[in-house]
N, C-alpha and C. Protein backbone atom coordinates (compact mmCIF):
# COMPACT_ATOMS: atom_id res chain seq x y z
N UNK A 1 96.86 100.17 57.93
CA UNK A 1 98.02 99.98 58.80
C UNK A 1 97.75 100.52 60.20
N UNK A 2 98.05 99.57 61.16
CA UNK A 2 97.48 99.88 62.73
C UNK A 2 98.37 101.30 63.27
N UNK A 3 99.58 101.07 62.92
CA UNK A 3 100.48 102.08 63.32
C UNK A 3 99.68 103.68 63.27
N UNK A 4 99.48 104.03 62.27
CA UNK A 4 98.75 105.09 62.34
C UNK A 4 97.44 105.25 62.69
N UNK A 5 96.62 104.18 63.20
CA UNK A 5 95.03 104.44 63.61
C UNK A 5 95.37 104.39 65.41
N UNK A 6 96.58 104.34 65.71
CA UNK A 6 96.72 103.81 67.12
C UNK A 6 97.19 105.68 67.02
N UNK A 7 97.37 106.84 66.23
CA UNK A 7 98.39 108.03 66.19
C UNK A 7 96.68 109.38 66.71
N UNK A 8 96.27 109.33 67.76
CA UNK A 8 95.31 109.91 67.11
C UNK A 8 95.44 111.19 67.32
N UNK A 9 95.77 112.20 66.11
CA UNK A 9 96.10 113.56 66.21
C UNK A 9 97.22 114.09 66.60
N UNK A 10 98.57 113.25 67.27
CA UNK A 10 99.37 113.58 68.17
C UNK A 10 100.17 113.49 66.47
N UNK A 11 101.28 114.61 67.12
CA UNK A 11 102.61 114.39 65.94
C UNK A 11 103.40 113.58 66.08
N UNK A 12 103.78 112.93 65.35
CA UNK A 12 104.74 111.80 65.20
C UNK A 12 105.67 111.73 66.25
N UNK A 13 106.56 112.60 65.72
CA UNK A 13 108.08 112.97 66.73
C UNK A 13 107.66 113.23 68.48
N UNK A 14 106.28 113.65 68.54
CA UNK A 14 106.18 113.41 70.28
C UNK A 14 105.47 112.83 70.69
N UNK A 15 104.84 111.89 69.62
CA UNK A 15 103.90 111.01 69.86
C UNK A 15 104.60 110.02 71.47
N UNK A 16 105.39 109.39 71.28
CA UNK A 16 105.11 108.49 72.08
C UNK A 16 105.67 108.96 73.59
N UNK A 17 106.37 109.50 73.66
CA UNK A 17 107.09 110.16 75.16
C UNK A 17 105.79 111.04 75.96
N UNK A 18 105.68 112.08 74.78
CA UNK A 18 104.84 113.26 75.41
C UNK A 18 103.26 111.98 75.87
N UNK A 19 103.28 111.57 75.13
CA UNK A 19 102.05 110.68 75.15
C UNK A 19 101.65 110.00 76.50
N UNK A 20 102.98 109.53 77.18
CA UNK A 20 103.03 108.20 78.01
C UNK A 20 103.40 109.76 79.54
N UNK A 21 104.29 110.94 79.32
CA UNK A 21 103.95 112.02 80.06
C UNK A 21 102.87 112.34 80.46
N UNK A 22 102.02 112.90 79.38
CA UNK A 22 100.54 112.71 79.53
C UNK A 22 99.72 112.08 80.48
N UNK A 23 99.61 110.53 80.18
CA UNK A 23 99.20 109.80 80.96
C UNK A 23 99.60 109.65 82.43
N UNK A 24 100.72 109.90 82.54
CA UNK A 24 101.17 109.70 84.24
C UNK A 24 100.53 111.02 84.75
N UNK A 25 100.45 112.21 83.96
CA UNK A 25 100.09 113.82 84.86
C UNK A 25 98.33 113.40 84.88
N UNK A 26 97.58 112.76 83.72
CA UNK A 26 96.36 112.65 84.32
C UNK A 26 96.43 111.53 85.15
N UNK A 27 96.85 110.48 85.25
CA UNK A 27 97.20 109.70 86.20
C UNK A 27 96.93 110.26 87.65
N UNK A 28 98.02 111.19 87.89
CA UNK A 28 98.39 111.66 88.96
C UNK A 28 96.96 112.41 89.44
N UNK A 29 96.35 113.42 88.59
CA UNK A 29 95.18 114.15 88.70
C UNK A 29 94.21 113.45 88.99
N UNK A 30 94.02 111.96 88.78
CA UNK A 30 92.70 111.32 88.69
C UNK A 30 92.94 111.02 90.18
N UNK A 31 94.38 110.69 90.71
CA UNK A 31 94.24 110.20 91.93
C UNK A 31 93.71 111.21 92.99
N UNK A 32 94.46 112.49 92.76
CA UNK A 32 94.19 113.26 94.40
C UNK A 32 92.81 113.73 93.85
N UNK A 33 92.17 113.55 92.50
CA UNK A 33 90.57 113.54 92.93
C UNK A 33 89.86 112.84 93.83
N UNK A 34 90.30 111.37 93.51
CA UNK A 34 90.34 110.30 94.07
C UNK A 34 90.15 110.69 95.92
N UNK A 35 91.33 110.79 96.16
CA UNK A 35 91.81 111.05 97.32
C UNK A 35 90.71 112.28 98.77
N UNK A 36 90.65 113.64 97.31
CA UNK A 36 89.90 114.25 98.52
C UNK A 36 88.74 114.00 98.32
N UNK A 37 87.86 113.01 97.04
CA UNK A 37 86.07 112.77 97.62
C UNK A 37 86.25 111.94 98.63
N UNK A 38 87.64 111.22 98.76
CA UNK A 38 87.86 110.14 100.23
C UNK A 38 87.51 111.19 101.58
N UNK A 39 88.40 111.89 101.04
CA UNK A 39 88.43 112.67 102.46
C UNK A 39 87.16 113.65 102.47
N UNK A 40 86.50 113.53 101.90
CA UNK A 40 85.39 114.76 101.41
C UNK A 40 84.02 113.44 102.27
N UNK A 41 83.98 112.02 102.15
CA UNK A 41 83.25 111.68 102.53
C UNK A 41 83.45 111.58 103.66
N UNK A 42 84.56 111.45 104.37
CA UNK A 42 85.25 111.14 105.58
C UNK A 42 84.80 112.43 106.42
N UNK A 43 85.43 113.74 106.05
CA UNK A 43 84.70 114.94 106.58
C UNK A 43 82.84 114.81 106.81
N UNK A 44 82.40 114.53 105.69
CA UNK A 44 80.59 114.46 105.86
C UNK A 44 80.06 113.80 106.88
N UNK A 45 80.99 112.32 107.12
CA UNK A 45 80.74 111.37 107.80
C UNK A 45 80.82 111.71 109.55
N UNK A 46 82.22 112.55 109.49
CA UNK A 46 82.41 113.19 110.96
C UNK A 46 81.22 114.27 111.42
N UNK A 47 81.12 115.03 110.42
CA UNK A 47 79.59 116.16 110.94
C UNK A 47 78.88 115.36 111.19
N UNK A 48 78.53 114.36 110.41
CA UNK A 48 76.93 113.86 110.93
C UNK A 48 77.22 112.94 112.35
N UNK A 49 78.25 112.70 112.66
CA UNK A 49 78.46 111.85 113.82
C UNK A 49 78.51 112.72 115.04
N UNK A 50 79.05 114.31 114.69
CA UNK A 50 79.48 115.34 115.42
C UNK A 50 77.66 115.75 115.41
N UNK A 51 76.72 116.21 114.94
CA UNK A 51 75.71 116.69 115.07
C UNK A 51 75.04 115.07 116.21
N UNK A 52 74.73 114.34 115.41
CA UNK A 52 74.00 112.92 116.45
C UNK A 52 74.40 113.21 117.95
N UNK A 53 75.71 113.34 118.14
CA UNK A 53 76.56 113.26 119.54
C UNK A 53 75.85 114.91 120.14
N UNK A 54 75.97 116.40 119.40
CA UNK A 54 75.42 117.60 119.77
C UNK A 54 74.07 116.85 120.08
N UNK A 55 73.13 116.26 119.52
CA UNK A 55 71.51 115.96 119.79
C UNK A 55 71.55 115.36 120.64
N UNK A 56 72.27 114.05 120.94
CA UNK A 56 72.23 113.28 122.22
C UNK A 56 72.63 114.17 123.48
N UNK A 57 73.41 115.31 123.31
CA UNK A 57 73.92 115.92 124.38
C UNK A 57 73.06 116.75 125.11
N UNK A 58 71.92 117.35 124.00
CA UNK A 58 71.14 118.27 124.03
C UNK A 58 69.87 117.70 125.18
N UNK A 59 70.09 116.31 124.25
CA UNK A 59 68.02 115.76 124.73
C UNK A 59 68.72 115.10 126.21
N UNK A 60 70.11 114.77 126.33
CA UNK A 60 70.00 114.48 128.05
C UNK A 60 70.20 115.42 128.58
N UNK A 61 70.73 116.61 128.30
CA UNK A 61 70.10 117.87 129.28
C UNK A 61 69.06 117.95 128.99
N UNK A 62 68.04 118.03 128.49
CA UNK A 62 66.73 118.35 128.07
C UNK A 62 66.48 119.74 128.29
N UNK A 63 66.89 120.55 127.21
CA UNK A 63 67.09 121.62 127.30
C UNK A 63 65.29 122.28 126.77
């Protein structure tokens, strides 16, 4: 019977609420992971544009 191979480990009585709770809080967690490697590449992306621009600044003073 599918009903119970679909139950895995959860108790009956909170099976399905706590269950579908669950899912929206990792939901939510997966996103603002999501979110700051965005901004985590976005930051990396600015240093290295911020260092290029320091080198170009450097070699036309020609220090």
């Amino acid at each position: 019977d599918y009903e119970d191979s679909r139950d895995d480990g959860w108790p009956r009585e909170v099976s399905d609420d706590r269950r579908r709770q669950y899912d929206d809080r990792r939901r939510q967690f997966e996103d603002r992971r999501r979110q700051l490697d965005d901004r985590q590449r976005q930051l990396d992306q600015e240093r290295r544009q911020l260092e290029d621009d320091e080198r170009r600044m450097e070699a036309e003073y020609g220090r």
